[in-house]
Protein backbone atom coordinates (compact mmCIF):
# COMPACT_ATOMS: atom_id res chain seq x y z
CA UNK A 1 -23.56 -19.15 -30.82
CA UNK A 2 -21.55 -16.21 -29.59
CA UNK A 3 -20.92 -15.08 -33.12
CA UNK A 4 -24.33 -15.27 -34.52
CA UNK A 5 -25.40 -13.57 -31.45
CA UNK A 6 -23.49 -10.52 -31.96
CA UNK A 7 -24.25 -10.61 -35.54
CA UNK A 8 -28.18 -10.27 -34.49
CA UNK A 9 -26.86 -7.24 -32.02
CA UNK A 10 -25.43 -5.55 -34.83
CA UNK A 11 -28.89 -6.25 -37.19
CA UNK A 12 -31.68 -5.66 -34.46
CA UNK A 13 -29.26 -2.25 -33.28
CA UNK A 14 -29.04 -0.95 -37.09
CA UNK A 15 -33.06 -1.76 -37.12
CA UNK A 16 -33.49 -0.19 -34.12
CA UNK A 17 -31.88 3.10 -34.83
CA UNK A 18 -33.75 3.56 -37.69
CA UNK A 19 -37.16 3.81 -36.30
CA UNK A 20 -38.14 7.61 -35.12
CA UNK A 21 -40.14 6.99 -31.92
CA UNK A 22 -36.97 4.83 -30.52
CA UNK A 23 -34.69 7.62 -31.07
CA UNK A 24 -37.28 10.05 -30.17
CA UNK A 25 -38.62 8.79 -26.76
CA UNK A 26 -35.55 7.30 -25.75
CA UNK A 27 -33.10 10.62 -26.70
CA UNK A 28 -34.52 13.19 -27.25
CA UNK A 29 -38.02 13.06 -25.06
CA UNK A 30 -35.58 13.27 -21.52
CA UNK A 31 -33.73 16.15 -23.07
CA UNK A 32 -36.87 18.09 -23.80
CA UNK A 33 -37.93 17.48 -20.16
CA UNK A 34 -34.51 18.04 -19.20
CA UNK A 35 -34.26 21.74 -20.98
CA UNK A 36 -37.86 22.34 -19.84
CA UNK A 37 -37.18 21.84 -16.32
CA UNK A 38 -33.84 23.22 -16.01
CA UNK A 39 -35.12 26.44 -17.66
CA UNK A 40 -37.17 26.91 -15.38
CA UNK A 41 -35.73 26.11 -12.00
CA UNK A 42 -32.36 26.07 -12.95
CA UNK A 43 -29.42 24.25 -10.86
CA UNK A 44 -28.79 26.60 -7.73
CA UNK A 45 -28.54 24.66 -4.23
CA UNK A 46 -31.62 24.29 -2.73
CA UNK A 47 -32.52 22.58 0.42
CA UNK A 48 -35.44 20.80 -1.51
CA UNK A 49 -33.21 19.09 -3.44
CA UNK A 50 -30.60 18.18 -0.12
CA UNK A 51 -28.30 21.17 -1.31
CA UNK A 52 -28.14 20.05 -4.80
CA UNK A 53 -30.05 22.17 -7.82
CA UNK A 54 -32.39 20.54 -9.55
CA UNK A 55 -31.04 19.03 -12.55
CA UNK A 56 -28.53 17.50 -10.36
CA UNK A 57 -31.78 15.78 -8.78
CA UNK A 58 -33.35 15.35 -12.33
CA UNK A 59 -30.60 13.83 -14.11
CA UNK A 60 -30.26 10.21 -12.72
CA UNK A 61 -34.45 10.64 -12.68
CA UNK A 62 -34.46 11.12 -16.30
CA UNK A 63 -31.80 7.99 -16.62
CA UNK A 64 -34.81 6.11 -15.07
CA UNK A 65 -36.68 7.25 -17.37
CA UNK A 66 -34.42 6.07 -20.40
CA UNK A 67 -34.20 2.80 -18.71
CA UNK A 68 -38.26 2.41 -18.67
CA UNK A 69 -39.30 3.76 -22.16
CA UNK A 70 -36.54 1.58 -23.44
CA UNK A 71 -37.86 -1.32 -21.43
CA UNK A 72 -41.34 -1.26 -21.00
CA UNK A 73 -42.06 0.21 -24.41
CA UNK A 74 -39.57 -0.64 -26.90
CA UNK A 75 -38.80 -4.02 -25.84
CA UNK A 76 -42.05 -5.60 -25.43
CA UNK A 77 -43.35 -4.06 -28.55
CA UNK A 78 -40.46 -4.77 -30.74
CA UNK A 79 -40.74 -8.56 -29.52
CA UNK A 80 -44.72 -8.69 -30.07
CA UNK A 81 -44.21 -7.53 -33.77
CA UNK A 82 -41.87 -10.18 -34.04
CA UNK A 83 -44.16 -12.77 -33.64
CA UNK A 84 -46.67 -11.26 -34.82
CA UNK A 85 -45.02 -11.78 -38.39
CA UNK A 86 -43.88 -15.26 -37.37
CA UNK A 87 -40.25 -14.29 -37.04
CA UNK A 88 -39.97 -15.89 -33.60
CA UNK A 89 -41.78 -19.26 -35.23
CA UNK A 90 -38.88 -19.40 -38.23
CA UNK A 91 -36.47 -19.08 -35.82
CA UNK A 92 -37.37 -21.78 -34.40
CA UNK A 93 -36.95 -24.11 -37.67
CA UNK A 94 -33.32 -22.72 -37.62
CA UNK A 95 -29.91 -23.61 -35.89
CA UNK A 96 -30.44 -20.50 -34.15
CA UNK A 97 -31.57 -20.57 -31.03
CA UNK A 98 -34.56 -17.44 -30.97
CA UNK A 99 -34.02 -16.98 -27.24
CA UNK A 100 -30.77 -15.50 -29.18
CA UNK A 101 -33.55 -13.10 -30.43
CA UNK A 102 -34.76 -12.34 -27.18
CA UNK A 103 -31.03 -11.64 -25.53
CA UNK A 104 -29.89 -9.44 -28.37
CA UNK A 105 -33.63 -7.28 -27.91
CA UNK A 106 -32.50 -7.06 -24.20
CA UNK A 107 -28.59 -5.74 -25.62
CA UNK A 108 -29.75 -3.37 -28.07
CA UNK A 109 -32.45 -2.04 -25.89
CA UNK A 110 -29.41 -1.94 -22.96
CA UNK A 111 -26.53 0.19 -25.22
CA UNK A 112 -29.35 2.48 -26.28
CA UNK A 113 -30.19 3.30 -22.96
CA UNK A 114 -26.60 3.84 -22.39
CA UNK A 115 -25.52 6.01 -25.37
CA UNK A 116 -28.95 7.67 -24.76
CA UNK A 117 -27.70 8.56 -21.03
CA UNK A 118 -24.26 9.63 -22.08
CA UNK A 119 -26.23 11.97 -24.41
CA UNK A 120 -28.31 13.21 -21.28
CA UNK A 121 -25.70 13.67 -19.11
CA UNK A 122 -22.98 15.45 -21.31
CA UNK A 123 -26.31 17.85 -22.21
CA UNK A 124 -26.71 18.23 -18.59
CA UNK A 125 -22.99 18.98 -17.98
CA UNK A 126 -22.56 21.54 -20.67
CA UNK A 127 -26.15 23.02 -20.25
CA UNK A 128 -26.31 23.57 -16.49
CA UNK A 129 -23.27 22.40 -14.59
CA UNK A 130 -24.43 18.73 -13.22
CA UNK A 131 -22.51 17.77 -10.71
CA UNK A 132 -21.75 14.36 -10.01
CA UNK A 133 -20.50 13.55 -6.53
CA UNK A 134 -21.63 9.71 -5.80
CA UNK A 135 -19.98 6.41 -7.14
CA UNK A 136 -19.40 5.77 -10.42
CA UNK A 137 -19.79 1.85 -9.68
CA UNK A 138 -22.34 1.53 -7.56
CA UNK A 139 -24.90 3.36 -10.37
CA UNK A 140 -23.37 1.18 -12.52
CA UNK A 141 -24.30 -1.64 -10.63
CA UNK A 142 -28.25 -0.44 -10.39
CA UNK A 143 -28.27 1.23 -14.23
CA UNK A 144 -27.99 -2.69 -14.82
CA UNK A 145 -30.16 -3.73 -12.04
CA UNK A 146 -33.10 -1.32 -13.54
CA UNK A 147 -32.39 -2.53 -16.89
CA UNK A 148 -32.66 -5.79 -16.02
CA UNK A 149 -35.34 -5.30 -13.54
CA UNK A 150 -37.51 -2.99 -16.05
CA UNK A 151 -36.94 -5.33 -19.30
CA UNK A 152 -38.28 -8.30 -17.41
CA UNK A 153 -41.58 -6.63 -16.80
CA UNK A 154 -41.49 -5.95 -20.39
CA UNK A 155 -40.92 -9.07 -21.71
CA UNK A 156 -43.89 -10.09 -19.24
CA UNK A 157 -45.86 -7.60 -20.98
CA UNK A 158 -45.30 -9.07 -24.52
CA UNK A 159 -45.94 -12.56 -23.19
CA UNK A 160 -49.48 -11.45 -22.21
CA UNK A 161 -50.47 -9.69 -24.83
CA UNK A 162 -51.45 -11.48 -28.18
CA UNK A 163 -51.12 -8.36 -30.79
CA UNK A 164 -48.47 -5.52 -31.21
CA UNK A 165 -51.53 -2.91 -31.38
CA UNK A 166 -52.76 -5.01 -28.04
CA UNK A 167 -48.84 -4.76 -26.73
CA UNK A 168 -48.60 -0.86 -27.65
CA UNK A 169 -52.05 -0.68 -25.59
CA UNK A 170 -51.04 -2.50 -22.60
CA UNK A 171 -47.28 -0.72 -22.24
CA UNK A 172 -48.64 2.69 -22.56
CA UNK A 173 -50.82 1.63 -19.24
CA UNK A 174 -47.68 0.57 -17.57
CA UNK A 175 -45.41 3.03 -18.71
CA UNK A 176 -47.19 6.30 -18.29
CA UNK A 177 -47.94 6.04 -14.93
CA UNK A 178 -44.79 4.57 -13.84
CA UNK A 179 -42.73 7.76 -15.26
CA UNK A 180 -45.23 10.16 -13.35
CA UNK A 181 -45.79 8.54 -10.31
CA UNK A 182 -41.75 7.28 -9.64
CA UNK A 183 -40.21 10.49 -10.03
CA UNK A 184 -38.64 9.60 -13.43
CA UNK A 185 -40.41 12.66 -15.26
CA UNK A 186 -41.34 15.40 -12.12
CA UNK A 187 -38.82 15.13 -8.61
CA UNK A 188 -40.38 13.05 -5.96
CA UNK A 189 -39.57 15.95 -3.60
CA UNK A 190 -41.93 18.07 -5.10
CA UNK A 191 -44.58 15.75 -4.77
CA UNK A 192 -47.63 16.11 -2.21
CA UNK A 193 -47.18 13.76 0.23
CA UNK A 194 -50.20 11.39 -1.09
CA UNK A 195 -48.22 10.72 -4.57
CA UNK A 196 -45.10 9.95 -2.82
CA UNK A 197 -47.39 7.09 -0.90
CA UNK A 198 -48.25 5.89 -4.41
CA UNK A 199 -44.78 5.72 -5.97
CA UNK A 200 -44.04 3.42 -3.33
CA UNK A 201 -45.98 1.07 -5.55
CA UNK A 202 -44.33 1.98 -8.68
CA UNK A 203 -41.43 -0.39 -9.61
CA UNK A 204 -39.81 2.27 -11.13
CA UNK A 205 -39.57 4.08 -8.46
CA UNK A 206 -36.82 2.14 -6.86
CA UNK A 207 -35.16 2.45 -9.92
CA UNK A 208 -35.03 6.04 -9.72
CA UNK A 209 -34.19 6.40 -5.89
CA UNK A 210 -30.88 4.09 -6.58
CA UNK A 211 -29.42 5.62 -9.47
CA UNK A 212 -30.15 9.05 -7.65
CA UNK A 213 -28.71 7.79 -4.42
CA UNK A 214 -25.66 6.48 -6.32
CA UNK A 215 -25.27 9.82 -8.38
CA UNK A 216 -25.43 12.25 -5.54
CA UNK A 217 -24.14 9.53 -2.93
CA UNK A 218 -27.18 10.25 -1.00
CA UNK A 219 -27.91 7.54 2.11
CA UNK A 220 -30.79 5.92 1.25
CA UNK A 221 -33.10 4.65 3.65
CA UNK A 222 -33.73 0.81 3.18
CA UNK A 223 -31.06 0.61 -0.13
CA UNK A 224 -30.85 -3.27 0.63
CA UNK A 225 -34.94 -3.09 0.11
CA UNK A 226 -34.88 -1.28 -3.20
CA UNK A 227 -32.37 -3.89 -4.30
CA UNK A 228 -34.51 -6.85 -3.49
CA UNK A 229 -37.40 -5.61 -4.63
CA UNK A 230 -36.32 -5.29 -8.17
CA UNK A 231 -34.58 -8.34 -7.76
CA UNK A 232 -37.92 -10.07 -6.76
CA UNK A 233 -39.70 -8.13 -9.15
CA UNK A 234 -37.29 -9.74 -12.14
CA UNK A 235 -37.72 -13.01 -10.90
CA UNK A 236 -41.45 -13.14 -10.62
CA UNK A 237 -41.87 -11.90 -14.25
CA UNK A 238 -39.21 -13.92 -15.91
CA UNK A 239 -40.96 -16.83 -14.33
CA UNK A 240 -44.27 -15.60 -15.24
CA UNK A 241 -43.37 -15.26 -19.00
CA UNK A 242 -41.27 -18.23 -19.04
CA UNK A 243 -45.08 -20.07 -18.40
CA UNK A 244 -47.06 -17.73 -20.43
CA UNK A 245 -44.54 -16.39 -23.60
CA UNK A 246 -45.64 -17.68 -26.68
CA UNK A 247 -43.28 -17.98 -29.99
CA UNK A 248 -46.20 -17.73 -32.32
């Protein structure tokens, strides 16, 4: 099982690379955002930004950001088309197991986010002097957390929705509004005080707030709060799916 699992990694990733609007939303989108932003504030201390510039601040944000196109885009849509061509029903008539299918969409989805952040932060680094100063663990421990937390909402997504052009449709309403509202496209801190109310409705905004707390090693108010909210959030939609997700 292990092997033909990996083999599927290596298939789906191949697949996966090949397809423009992955590479483009997922790479290079954050780095146009990214040289945008930093252009035009650049990275001086600034109290704002609790002494930090502000692509120190925008960084992990744009991370985020990786994490929910990759997620709540990607994912879902790649699944939909899946069985929307009846790959998930053969699968089924086969030794393999097509939950493989499903765990190897979540892997792919997972190392591009990562070689897509690598890519972010060494353009960061070179660019305008990012700074990291937090722990290299803990963000580990959310980057997963926010994968996880993020992909389950997307495979929730492609469990309701009965068409890829229906699944494209219904992400785009999710995702859009997630990246402006949780400060994974424009800094919470320069938000009126009325959107920062919002994004405290916005999964991804907890997202954001970790990875940024674990970059800068910020304190952040209520961490153990963020943490179980994703972690309630990822149980609610894998459970939801689990009922609802249909194979053909």
């Amino acid at each position: 099982m292990i092997k033909s699992t990996l083999q599927m990694i290596r298939f789906e990733f191949r697949q996966v690379t090949r397809l423009f609007p992955n590479i483009f939303f997922s790479v290079v989108f954050p780095l146009l955002l990214l040289l945008v932003f930093g252009s035009l504030y650049g990275n001086n201390p600034n109290k704002i930004f609790y002494g930090y510039g502000s692509v120190d601040i925008l960084t992990p944000s744009y991370i985020g950001n990786i994490i929910a196109v990759n997620s709540l885009n990607n994912l879902p849509l790649s699944i939909s088309f899946y069985r929307e061509i009846k790959v998930l029903k053969r699968y089924r008539a086969t030794p393999i197991n097509p939950v493989q299918l499903l765990i190897s969409q979540f892997i792919v989805y997972f190392i591009l986010s990562i070689v897509s952040s690598i890519i972010l932060i060494s353009i960061s680094h070179l660019t305008f002097g990012l700074r990291f100063e937090g722990n290299i663990f803990l963000f580990a421990l959310y980057f997963i957390l926010s994968s996880i937390s993020m992909s389950s909402i997307g495979l929730l997504i492609s469990s309701l929705t009965s068409s890829s052009k229906i699944c494209i449709a219904f992400s785009n309403i999710v995702y859009f509004p997630m990246i402006f509202l949780s400060g994974a496209s424009f800094a919470t801190e320069l938000m009126p005080e009325g959107m920062m109310e919002i994004s405290a409705f916005v999964p991804l905004t907890y997202c954001v707030n970790l990875l940024k707390s674990a970059w800068l090693g910020l304190p952040l108010a209520n961490i153990l709060y963020s943490i179980l909210i994703l972690i309630g959030i990822t149980i609610l939609s894998i459970a939801i799916s689990t009922i609802t997700f249909k194979w053909d």
